[in-house]
C-alpha atoms as a PDB file:
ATOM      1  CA  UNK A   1     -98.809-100.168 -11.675  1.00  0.00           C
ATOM      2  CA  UNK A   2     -96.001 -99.190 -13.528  1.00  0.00           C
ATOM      3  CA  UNK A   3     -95.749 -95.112 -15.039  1.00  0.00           C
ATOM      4  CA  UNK A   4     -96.511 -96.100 -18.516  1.00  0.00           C
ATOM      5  CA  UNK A   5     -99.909 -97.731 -17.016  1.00  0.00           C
ATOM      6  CA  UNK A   6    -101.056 -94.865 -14.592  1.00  0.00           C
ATOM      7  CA  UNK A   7    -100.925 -92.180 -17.597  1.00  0.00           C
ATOM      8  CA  UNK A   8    -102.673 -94.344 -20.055  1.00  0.00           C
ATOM      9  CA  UNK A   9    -105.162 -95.342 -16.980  1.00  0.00           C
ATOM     10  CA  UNK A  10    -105.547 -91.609 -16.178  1.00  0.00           C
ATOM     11  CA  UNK A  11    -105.999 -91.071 -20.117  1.00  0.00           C
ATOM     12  CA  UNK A  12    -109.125 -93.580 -20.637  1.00  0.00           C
ATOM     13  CA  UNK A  13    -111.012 -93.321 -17.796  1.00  0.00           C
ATOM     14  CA  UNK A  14    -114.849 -92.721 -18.506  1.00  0.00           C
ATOM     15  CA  UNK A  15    -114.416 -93.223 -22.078  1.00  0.00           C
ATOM     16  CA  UNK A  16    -117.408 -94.715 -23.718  1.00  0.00           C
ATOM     17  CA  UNK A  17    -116.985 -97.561 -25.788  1.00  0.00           C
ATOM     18  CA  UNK A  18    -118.697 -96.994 -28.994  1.00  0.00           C
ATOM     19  CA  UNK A  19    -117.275 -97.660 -32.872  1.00  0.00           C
ATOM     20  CA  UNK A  20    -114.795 -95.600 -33.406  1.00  0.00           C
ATOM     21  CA  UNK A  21    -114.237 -93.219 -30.282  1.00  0.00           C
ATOM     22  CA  UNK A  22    -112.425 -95.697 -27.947  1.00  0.00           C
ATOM     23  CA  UNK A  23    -109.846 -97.244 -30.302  1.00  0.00           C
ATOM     24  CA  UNK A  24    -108.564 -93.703 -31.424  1.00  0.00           C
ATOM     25  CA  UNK A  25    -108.933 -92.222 -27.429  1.00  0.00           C
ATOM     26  CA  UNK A  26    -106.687 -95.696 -26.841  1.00  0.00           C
ATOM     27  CA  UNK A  27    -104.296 -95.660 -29.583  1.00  0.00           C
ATOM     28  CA  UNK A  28    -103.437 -92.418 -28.812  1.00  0.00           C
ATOM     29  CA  UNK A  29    -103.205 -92.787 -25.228  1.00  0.00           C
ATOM     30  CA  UNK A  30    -100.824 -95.628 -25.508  1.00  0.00           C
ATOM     31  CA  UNK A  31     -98.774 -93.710 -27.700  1.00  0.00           C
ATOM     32  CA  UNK A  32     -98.194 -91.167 -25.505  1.00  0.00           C
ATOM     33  CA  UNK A  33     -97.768 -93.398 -22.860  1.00  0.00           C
ATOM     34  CA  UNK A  34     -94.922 -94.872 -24.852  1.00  0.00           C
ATOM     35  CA  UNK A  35     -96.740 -98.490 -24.139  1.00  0.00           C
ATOM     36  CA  UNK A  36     -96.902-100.954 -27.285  1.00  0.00           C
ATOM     37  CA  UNK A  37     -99.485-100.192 -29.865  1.00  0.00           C
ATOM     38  CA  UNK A  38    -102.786-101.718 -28.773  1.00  0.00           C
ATOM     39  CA  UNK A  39    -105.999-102.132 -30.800  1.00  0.00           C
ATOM     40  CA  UNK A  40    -109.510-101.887 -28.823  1.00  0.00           C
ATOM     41  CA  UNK A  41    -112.581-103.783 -29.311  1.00  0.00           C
ATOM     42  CA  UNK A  42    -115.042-102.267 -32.049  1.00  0.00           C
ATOM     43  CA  UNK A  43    -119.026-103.051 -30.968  1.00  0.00           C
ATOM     44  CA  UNK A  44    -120.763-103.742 -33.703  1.00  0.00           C
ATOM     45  CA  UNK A  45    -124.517-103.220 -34.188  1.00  0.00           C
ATOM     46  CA  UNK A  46    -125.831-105.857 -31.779  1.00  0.00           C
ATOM     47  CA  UNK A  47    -128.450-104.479 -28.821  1.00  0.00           C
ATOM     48  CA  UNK A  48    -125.928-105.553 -26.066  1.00  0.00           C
ATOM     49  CA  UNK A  49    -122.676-103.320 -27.847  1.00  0.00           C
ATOM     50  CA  UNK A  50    -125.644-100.468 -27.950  1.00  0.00           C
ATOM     51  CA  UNK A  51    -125.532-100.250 -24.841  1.00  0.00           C
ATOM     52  CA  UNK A  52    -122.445 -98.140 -24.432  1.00  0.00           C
ATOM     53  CA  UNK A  53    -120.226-100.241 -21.949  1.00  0.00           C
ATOM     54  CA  UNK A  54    -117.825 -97.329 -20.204  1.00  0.00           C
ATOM     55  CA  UNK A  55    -113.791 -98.080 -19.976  1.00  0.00           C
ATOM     56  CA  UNK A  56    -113.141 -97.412 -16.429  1.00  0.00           C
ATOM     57  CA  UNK A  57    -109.837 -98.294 -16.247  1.00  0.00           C
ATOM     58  CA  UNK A  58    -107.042 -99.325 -18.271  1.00  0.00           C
ATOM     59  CA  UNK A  59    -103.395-100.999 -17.829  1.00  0.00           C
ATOM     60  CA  UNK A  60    -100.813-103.171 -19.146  1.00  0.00           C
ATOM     61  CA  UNK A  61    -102.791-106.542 -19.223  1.00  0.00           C
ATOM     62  CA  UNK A  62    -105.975-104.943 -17.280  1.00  0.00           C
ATOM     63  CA  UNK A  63    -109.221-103.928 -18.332  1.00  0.00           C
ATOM     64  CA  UNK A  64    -112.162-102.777 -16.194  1.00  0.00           C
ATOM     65  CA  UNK A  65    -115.535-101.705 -17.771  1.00  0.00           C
ATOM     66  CA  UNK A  66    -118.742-101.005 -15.986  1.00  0.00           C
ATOM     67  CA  UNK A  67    -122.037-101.431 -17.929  1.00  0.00           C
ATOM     68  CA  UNK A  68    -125.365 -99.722 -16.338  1.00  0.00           C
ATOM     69  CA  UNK A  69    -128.168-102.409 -16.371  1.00  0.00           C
ATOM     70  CA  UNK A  70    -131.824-101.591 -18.087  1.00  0.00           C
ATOM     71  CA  UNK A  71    -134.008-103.496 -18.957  1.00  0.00           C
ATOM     72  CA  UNK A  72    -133.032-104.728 -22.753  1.00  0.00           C
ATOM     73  CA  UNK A  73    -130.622-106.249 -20.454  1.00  0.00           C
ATOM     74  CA  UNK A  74    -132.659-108.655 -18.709  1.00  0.00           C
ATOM     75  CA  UNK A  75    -134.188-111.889 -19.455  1.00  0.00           C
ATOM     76  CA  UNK A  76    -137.965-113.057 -19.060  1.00  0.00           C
ATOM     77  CA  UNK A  77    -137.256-113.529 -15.097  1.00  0.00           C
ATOM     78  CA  UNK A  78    -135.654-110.408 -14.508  1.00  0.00           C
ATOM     79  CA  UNK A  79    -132.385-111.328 -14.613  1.00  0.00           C
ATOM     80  CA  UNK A  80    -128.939-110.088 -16.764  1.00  0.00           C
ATOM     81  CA  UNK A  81    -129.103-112.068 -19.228  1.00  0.00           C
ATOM     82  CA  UNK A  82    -126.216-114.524 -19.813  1.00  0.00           C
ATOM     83  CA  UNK A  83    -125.687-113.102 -23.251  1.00  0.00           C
ATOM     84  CA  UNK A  84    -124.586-109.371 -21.269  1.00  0.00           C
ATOM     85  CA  UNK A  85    -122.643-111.192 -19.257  1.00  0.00           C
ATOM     86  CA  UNK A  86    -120.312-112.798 -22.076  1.00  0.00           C
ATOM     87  CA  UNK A  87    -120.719-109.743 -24.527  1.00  0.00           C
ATOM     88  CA  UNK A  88    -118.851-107.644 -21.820  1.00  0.00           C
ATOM     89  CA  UNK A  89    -116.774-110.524 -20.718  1.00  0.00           C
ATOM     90  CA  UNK A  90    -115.463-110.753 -23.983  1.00  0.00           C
ATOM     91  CA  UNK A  91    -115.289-107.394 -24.726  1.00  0.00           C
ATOM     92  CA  UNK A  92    -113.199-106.408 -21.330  1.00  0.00           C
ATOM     93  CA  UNK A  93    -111.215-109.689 -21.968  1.00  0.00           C
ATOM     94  CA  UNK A  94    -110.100-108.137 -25.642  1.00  0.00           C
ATOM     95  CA  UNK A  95    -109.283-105.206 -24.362  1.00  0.00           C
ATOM     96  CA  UNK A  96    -106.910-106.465 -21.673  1.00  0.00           C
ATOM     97  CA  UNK A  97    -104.940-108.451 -23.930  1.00  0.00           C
ATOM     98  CA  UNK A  98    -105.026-105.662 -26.457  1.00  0.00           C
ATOM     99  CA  UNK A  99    -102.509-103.837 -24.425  1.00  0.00           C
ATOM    100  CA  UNK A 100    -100.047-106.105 -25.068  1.00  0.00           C
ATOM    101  CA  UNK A 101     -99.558-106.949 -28.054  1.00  0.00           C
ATOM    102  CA  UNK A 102     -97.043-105.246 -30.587  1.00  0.00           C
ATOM    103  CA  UNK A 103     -98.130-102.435 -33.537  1.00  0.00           C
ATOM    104  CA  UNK A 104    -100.146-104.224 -36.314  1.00  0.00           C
ATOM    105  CA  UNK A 105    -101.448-106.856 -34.414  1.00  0.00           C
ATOM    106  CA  UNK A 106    -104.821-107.617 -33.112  1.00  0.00           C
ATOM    107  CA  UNK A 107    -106.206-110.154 -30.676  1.00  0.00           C
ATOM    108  CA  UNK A 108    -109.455-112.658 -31.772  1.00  0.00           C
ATOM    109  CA  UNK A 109    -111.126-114.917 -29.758  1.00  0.00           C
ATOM    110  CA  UNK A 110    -110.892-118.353 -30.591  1.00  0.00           C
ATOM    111  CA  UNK A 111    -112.207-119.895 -27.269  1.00  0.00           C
ATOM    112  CA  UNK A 112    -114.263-118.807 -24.989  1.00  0.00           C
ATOM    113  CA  UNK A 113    -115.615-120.734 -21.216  1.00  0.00           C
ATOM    114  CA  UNK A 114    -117.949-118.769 -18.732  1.00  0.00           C
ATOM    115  CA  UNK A 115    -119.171-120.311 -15.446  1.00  0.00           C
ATOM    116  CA  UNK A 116    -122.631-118.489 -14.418  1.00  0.00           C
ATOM    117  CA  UNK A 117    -122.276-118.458 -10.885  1.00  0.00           C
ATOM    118  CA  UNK A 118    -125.148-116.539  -9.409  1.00  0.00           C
ATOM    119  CA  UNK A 119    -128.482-115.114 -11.188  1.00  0.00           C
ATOM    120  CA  UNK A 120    -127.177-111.619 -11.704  1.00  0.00           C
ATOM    121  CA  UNK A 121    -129.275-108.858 -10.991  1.00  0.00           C
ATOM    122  CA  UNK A 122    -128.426-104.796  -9.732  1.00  0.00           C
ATOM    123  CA  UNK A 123    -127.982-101.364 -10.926  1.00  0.00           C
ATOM    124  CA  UNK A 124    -124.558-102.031 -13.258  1.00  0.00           C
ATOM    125  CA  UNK A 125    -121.760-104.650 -14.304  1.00  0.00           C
ATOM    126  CA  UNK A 126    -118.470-104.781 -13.685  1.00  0.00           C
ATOM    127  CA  UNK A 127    -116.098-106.765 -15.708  1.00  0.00           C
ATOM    128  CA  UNK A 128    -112.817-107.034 -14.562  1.00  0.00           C
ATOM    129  CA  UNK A 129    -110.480-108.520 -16.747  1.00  0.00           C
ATOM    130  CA  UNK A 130    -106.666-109.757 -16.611  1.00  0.00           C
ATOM    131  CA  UNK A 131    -104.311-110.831 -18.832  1.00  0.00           C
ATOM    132  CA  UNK A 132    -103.091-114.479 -16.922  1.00  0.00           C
ATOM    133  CA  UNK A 133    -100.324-115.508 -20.143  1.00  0.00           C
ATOM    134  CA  UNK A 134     -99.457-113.100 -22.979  1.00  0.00           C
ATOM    135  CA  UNK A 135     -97.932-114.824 -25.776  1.00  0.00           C
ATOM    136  CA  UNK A 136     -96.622-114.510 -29.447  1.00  0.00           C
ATOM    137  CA  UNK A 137     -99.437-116.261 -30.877  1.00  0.00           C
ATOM    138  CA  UNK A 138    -101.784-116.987 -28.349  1.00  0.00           C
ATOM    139  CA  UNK A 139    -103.039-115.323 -24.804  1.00  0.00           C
ATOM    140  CA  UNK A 140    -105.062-115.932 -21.585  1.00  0.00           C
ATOM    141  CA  UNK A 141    -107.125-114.098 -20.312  1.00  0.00           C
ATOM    142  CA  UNK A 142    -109.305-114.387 -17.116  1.00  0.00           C
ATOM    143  CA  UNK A 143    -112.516-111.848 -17.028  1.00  0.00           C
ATOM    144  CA  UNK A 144    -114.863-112.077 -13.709  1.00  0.00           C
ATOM    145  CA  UNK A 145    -118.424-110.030 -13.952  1.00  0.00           C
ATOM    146  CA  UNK A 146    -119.761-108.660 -10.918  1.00  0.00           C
ATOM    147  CA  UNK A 147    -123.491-107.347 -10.642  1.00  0.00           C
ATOM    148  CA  UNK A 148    -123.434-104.142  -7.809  1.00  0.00           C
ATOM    149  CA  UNK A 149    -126.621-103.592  -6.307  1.00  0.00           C
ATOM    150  CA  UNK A 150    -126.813-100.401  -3.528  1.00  0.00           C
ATOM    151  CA  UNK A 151    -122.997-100.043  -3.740  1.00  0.00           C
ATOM    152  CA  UNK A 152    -122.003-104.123  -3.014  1.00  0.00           C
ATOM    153  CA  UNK A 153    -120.355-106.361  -5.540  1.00  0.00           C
ATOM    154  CA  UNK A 154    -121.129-109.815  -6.031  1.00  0.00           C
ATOM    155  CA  UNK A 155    -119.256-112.414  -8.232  1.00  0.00           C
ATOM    156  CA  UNK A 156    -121.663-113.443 -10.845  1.00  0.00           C
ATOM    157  CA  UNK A 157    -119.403-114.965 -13.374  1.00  0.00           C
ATOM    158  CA  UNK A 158    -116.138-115.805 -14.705  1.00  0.00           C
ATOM    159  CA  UNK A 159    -114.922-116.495 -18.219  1.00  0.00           C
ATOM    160  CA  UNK A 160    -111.652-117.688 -19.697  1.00  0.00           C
ATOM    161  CA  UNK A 161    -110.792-115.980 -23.232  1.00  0.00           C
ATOM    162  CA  UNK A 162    -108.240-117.600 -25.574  1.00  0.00           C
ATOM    163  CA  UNK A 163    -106.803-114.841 -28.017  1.00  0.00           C
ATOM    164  CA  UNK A 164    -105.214-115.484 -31.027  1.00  0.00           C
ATOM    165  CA  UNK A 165    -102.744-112.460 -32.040  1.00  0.00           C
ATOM    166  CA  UNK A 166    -102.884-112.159 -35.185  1.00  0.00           C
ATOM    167  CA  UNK A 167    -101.780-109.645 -38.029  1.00  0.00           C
ATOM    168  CA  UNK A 168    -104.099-106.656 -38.232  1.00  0.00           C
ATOM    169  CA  UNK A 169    -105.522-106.536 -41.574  1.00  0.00           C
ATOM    170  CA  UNK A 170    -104.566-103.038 -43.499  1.00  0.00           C
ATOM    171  CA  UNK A 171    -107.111-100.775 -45.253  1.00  0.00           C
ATOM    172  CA  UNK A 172    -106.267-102.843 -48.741  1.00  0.00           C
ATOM    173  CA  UNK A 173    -106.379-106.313 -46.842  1.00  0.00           C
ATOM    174  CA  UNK A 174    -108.148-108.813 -48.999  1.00  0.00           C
ATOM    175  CA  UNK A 175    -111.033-110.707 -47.956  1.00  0.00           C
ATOM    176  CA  UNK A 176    -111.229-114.465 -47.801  1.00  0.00           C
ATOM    177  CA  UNK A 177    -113.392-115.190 -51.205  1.00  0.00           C
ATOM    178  CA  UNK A 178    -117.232-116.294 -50.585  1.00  0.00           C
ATOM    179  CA  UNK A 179    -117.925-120.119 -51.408  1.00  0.00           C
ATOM    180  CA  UNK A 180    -120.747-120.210 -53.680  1.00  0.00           C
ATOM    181  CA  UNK A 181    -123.100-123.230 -52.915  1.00  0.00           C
END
């Protein structure tokens, strides 16, 4: 990990992810870290963003967030629901190729595969993520999901994320109009 990495790693650790706080704790942290500008996922309102995912770690092209299981979290059988999974897949996958991508840009998803590999059941997630090809336009990025249960890690599933980097729209950015029917 290069010195640019280990400051801004040092910087983010244990921040929450919630609107707002971890896109200015992260902007400024790359800043200082004299790293390219990078914009962090927002959760929106949904039940699954509620539930606070933590940043545990943060890098150039790396993203690790943990995400403490209850049970809103679970299906009818008692088991993460797939929907978690790819929430925080997505979200960690964002993140990681966030980090690399220049001032006024922002990454989107435009494709998205997850393999379920295991039922997924424990105390937390972890999501892993890495940036596998960082391009101009488009980027790669691998996330795997692991469920711990009384301190072991098991592989429960892996997603590819395709990012489009796009321009980040400015306070006075206009909105696509709304088709009438």
């Amino acid at each position: 990990m290069g010195d640019r990495a280990k400051v801004l790693d040092r910087r983010v650790q244990g921040a929450v992810l919630r609107p707002g706080l971890c896109r200015a704790l992260l902007t400024e942290a790359l800043e200082e870290a004299a790293c390219a500008s990078a914009q962090v996922l927002r959760v929106r309102g949904t039940d699954v963003a509620q539930a606070l995912e933590v940043l545990e770690s943060l890098g150039e092209g790396t993203c690790t967030t943990v995400l403490d299981l209850e049970e809103r979290h679970l299906q009818q059988d008692g088991f993460v629901h797939a929907g978690v999974q790819a929430t925080i897949a997505d979200h960690t996958a964002g993140t990681a190729g966030a980090t690399l991508i220049p001032a006024g840009r922002a990454v989107l998803s435009i494709e998205f595969k997850i393999n379920l590999l295991r039922p997924a059941h424990g105390e937390r997630l972890v999501c892993r993520a890495t940036v596998l090809r960082a391009g101009r336009s488009v980027s790669v990025v691998e996330s795997e999901v692991l469920a711990v249960e009384a301190g072991r890690e098991r592989l429960v599933s892996k997603a590819t994320v395709t990012l489009a980097v796009v321009p980040r729209p400015g306070k006075d950015a206009r909105r696509p109009p709304e088709e009438t029917p």
